[in-house]
C-alpha atoms as a PDB file:
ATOM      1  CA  UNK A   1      15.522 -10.330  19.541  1.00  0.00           C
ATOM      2  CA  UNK A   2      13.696 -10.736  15.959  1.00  0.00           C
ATOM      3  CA  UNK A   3      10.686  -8.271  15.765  1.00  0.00           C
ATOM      4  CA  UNK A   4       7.266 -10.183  15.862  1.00  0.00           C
ATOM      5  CA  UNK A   5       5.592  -7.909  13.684  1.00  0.00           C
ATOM      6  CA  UNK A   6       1.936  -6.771  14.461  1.00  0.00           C
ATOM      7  CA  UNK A   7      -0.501  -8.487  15.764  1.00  0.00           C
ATOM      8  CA  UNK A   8      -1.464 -11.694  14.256  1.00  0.00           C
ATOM      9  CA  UNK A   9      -4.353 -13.975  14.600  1.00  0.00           C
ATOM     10  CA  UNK A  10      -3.162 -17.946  14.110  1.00  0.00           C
ATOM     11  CA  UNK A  11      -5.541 -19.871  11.690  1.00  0.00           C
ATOM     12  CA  UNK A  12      -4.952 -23.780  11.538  1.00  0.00           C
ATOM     13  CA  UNK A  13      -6.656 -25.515   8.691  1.00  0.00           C
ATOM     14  CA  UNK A  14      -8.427 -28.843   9.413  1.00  0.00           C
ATOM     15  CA  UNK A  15     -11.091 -28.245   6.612  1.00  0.00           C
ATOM     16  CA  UNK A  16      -9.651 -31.160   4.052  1.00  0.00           C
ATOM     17  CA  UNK A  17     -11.155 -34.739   3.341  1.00  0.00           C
ATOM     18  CA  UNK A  18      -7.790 -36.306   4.187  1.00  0.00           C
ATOM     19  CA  UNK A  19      -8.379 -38.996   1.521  1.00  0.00           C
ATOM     20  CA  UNK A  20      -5.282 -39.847   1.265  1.00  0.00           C
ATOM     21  CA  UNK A  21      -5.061 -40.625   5.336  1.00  0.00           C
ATOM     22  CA  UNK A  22      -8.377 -42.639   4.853  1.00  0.00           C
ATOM     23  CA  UNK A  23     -10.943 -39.633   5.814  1.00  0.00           C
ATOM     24  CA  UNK A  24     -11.437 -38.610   9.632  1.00  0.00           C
ATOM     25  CA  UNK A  25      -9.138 -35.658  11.386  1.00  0.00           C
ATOM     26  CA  UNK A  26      -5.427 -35.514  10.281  1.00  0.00           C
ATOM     27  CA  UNK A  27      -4.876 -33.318  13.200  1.00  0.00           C
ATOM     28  CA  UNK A  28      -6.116 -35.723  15.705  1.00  0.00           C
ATOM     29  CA  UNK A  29      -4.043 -38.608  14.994  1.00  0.00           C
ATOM     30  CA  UNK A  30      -0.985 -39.163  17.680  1.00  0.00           C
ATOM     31  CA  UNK A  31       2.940 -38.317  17.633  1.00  0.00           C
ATOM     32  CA  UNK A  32       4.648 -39.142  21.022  1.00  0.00           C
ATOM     33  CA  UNK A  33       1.455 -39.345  22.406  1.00  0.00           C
ATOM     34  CA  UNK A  34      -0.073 -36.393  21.656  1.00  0.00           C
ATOM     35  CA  UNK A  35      -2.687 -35.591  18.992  1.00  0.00           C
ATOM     36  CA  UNK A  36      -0.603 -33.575  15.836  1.00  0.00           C
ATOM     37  CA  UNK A  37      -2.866 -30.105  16.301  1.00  0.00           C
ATOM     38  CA  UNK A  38      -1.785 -30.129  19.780  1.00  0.00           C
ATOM     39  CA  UNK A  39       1.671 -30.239  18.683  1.00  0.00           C
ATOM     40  CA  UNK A  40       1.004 -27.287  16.446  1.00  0.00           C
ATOM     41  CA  UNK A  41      -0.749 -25.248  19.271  1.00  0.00           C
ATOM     42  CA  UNK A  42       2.178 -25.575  21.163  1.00  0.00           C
ATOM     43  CA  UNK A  43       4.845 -24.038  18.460  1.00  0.00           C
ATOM     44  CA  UNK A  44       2.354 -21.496  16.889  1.00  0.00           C
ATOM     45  CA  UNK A  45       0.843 -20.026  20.329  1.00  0.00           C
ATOM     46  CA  UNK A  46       3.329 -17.789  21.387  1.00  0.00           C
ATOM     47  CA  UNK A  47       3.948 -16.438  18.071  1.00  0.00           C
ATOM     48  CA  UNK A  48      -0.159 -15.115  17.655  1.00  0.00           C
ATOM     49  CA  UNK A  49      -2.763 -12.857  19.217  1.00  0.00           C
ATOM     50  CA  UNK A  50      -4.999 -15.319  19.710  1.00  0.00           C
ATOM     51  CA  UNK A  51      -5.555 -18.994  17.829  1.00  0.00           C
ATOM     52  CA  UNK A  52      -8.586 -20.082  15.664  1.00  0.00           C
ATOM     53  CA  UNK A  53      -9.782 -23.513  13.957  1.00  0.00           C
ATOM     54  CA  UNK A  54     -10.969 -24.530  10.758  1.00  0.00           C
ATOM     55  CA  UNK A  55     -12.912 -27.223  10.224  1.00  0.00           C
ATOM     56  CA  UNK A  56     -16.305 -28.341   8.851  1.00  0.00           C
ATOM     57  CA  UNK A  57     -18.727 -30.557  10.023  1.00  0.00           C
ATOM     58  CA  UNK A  58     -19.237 -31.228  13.912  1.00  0.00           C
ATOM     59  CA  UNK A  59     -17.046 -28.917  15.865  1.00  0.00           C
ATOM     60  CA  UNK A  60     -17.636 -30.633  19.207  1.00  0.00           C
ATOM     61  CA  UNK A  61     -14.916 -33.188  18.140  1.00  0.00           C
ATOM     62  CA  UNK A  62     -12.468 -30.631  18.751  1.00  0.00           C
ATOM     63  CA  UNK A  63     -14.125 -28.732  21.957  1.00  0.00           C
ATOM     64  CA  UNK A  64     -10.789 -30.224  23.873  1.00  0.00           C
ATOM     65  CA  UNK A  65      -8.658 -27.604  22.945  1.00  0.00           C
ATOM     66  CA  UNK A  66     -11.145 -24.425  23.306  1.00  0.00           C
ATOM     67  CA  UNK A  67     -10.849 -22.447  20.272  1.00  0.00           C
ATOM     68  CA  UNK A  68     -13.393 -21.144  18.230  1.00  0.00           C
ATOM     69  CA  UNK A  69     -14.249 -23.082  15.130  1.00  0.00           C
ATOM     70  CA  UNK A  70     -14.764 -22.005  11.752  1.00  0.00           C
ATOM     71  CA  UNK A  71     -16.309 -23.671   8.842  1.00  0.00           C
ATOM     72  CA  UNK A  72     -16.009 -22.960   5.156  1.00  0.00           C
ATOM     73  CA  UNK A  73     -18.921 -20.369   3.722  1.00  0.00           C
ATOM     74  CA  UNK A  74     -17.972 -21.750  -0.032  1.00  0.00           C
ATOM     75  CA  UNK A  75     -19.546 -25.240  -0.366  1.00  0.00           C
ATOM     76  CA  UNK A  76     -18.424 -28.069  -1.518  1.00  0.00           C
ATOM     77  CA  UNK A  77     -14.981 -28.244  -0.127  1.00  0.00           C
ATOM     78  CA  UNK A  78     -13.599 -25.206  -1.577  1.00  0.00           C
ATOM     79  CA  UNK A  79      -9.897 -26.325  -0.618  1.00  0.00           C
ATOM     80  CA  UNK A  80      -7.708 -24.020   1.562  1.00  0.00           C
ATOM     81  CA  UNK A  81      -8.773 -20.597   0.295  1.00  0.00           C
ATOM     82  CA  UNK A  82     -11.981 -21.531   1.361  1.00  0.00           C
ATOM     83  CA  UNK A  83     -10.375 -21.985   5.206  1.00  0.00           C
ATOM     84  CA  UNK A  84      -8.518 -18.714   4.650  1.00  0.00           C
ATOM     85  CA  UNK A  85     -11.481 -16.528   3.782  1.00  0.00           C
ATOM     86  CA  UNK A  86     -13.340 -18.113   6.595  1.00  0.00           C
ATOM     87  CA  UNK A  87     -10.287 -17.089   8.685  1.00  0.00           C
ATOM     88  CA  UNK A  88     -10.314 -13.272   7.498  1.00  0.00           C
ATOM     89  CA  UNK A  89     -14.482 -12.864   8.293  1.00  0.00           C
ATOM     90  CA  UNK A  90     -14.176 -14.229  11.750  1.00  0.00           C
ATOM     91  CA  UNK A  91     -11.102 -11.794  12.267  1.00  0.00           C
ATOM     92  CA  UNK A  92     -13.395  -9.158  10.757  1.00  0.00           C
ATOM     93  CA  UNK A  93     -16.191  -9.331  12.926  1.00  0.00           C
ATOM     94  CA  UNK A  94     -14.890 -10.841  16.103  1.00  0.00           C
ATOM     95  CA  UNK A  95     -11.413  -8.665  16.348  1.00  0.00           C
ATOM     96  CA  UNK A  96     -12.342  -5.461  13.913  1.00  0.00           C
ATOM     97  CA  UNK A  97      -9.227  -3.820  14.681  1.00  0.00           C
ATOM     98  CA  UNK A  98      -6.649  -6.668  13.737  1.00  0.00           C
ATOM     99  CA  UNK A  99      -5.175  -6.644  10.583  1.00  0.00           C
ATOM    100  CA  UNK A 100      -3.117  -9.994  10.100  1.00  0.00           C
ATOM    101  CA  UNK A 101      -4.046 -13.607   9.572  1.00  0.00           C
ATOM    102  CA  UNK A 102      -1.277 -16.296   9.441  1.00  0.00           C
ATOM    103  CA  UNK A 103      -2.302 -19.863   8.506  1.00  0.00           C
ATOM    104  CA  UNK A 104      -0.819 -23.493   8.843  1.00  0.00           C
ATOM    105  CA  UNK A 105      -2.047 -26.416   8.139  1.00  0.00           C
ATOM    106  CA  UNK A 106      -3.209 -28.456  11.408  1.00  0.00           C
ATOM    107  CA  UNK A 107      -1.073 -31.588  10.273  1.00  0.00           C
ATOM    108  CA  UNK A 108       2.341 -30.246  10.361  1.00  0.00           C
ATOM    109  CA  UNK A 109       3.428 -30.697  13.913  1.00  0.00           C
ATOM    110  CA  UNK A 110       7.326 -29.019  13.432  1.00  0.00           C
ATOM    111  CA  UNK A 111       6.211 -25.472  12.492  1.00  0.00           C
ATOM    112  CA  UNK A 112       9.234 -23.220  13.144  1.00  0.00           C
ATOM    113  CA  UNK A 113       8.574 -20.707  16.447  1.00  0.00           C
ATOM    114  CA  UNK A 114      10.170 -18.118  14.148  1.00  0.00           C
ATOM    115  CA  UNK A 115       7.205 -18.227  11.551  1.00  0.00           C
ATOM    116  CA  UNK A 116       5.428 -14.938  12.291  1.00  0.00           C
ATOM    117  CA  UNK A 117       8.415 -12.970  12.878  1.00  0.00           C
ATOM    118  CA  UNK A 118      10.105 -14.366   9.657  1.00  0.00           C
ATOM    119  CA  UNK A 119       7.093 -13.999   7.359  1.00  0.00           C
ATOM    120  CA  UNK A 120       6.071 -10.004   8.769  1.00  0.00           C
ATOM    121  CA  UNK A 121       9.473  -9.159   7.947  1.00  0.00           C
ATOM    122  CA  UNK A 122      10.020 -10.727   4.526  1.00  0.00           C
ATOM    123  CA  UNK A 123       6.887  -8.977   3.453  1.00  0.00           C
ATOM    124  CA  UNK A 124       7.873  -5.951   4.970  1.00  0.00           C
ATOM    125  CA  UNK A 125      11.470  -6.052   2.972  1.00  0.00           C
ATOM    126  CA  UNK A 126       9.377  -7.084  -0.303  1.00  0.00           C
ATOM    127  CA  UNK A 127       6.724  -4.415  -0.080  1.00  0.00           C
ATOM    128  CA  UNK A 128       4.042  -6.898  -0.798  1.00  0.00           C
ATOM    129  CA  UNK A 129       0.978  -7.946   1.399  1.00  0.00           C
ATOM    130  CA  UNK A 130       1.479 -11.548   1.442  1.00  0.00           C
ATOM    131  CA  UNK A 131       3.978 -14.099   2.464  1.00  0.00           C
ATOM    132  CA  UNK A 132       4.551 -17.507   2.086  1.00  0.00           C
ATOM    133  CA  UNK A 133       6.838 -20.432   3.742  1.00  0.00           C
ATOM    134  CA  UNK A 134       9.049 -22.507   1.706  1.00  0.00           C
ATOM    135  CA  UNK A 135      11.837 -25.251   2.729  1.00  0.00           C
ATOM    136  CA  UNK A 136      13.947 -27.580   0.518  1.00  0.00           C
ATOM    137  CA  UNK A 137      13.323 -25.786  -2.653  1.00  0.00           C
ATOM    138  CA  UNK A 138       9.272 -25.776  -2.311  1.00  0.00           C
ATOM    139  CA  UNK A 139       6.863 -23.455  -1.986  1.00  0.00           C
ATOM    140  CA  UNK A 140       3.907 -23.767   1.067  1.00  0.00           C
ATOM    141  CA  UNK A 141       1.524 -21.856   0.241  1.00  0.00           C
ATOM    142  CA  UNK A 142      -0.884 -22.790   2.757  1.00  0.00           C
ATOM    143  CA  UNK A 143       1.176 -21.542   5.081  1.00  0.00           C
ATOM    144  CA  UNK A 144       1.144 -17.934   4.954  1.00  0.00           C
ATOM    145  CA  UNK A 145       0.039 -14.454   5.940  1.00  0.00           C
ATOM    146  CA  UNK A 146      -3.040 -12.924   4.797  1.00  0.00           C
ATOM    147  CA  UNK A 147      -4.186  -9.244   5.072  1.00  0.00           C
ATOM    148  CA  UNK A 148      -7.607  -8.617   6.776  1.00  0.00           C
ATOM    149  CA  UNK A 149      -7.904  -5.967   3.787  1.00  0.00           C
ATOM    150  CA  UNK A 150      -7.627  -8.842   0.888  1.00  0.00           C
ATOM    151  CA  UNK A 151     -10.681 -10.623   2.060  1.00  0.00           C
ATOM    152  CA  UNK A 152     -13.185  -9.106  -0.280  1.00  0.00           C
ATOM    153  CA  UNK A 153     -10.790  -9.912  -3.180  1.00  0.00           C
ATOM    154  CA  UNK A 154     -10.462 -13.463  -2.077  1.00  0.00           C
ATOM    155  CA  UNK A 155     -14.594 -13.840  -1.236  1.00  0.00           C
ATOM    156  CA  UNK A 156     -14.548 -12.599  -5.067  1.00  0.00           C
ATOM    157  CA  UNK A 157     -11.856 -15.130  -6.510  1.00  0.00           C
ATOM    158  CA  UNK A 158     -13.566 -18.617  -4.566  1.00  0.00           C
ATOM    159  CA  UNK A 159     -17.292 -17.470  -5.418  1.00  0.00           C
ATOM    160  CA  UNK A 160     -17.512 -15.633  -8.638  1.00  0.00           C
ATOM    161  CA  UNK A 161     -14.274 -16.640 -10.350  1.00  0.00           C
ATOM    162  CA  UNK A 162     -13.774 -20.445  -9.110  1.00  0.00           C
ATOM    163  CA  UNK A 163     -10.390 -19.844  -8.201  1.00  0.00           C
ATOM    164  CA  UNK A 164      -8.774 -22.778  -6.175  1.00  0.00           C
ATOM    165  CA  UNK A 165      -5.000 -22.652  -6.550  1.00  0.00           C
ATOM    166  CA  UNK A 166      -3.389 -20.179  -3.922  1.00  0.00           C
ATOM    167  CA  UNK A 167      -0.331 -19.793  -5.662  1.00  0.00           C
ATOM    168  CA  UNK A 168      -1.963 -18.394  -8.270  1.00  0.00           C
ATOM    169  CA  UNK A 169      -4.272 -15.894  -6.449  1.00  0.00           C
ATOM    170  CA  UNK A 170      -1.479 -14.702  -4.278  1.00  0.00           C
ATOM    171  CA  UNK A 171       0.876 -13.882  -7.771  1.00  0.00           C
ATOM    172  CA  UNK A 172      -2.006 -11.297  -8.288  1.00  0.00           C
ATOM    173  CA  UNK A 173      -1.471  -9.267  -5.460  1.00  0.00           C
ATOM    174  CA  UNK A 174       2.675  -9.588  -4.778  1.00  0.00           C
ATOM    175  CA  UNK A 175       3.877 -12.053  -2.428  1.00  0.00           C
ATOM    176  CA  UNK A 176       7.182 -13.539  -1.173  1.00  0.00           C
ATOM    177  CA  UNK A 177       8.596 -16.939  -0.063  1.00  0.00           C
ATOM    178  CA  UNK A 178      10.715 -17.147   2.701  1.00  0.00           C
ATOM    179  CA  UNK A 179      13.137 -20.286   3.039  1.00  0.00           C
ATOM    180  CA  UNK A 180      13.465 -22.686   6.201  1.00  0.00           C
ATOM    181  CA  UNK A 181      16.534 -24.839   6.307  1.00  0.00           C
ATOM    182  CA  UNK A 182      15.320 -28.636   6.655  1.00  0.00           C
ATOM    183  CA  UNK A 183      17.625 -29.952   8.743  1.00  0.00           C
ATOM    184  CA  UNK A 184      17.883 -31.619  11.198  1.00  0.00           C
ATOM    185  CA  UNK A 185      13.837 -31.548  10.316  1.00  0.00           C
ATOM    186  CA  UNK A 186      11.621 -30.021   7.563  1.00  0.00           C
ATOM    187  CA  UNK A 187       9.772 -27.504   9.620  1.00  0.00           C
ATOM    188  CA  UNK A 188       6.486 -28.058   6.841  1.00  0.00           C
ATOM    189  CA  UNK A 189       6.428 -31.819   7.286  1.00  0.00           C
ATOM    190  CA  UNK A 190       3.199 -33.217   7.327  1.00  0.00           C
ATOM    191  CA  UNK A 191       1.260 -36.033   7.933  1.00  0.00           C
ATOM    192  CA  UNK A 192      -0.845 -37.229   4.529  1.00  0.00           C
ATOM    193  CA  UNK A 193      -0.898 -40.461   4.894  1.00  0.00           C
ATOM    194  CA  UNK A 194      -0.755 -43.794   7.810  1.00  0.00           C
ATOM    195  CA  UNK A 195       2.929 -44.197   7.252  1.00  0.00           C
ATOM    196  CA  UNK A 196       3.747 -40.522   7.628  1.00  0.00           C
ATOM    197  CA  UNK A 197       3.269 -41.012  11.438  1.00  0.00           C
ATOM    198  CA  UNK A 198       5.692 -43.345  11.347  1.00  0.00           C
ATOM    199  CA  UNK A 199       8.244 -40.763   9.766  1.00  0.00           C
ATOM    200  CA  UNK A 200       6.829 -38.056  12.202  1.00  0.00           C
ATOM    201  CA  UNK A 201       7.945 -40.252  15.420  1.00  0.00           C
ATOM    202  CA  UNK A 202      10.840 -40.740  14.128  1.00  0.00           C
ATOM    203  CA  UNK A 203      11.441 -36.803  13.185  1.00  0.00           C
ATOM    204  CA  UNK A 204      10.162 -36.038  16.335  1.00  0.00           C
ATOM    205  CA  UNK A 205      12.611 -38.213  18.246  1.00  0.00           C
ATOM    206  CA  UNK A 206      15.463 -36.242  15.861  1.00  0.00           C
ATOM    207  CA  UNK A 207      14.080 -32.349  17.002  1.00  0.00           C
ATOM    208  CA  UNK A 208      14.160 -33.139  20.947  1.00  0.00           C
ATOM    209  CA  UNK A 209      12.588 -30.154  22.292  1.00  0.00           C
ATOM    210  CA  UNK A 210      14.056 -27.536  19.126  1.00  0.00           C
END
């Protein structure tokens, strides 16, 4: 049995604009007749201590599924280190003595059930505080674990140094990729635009219950 590694909170980010869907909730449109974030709940529950959302604007439109909600503290759509940092101060305050974020992004409804476990131990192995999942030769940095300890370093990137691009602030500190084979499905599909659902039905139809 594959060590889970300690305790880690699940953070699913549903903070974008989804422009490229035509605005509203990525995570609430439907695959097999369920909403995509339920989906994700369903894969990454097991795997954490605990689950938390975020999301800006009215949280009530996800009150269905009874997890806390978190908005960005940087303005102006800060992007996904925005989420993350958000993330690490409601761990800080809310469950002082965890130590361990992991984040997805709310519209990828085939996240591997091996995530945690995989991710702890390639950043054990590595001797770096971060880790990040990759599949068919590409990087996911979004999807990742993050250190409680890092958060004043991030808070310091977003608001005094501007930084955006995760990749980037994560090369500063040490982190590793860990592949995901992506058949007979990517595990880090997801859904950016109207005909992606149509893919993702079809995908979905090809995992059966894996």
């Amino acid at each position: 049995m594959t060590d889970p590694g300690p305790p880690t909170l699940g953070l699913l980010l549903a903070g974008g604009l989804a422009r490229r869907m035509g605005g509203g909730d990525k995570p609430l449109r439907t695959i097999a007749g369920r909403t995509i974030l339920a989906h994700v709940l369903e894969r990454l529950a097991s795997q954490c201590d605990g689950l938390l959302l975020n999301a800006n604007g009215d949280p009530s439109r996800f009150a269905d599924y009874g997890l806390p909600v978190v908005a960005d503290s940087v303005p102006d759509f800060a992007g996904p280190l925005a989420g993350i940092l958000a993330g690490l101060d409601w761990l800080a305050v809310n469950r002082p003595g965890a130590e361990w974020l992991v984040s997805v992004a709310a519209d990828t409804p085939f996240i591997p059930r091996d995530l945690v476990a995989r991710l702890h131990a390639a950043r054990e192995a590595g001797n770096v505080p971060l880790a990040c999942a990759a599949s068919g030769g590409w990087t996911h940095p979004v999807i990742g674990l993050w250190p409680v300890a890092l958060r004043e370093e991030l808070r310091h990137a977003l608001t005094v140094e501007d930084e955006r691009k995760i990749d980037r602030w994560t090369a500063r500190h040490g982190v590793v990729s860990v592949e995901w084979p992506v058949e007979p499905v990517d595990p880090f599909f997801n859904a950016n635009r109207p005909d992606d659902l149509a893919d993702a039905e079809r995908l979905h139809a090809a995992l059966g219950d894996a």
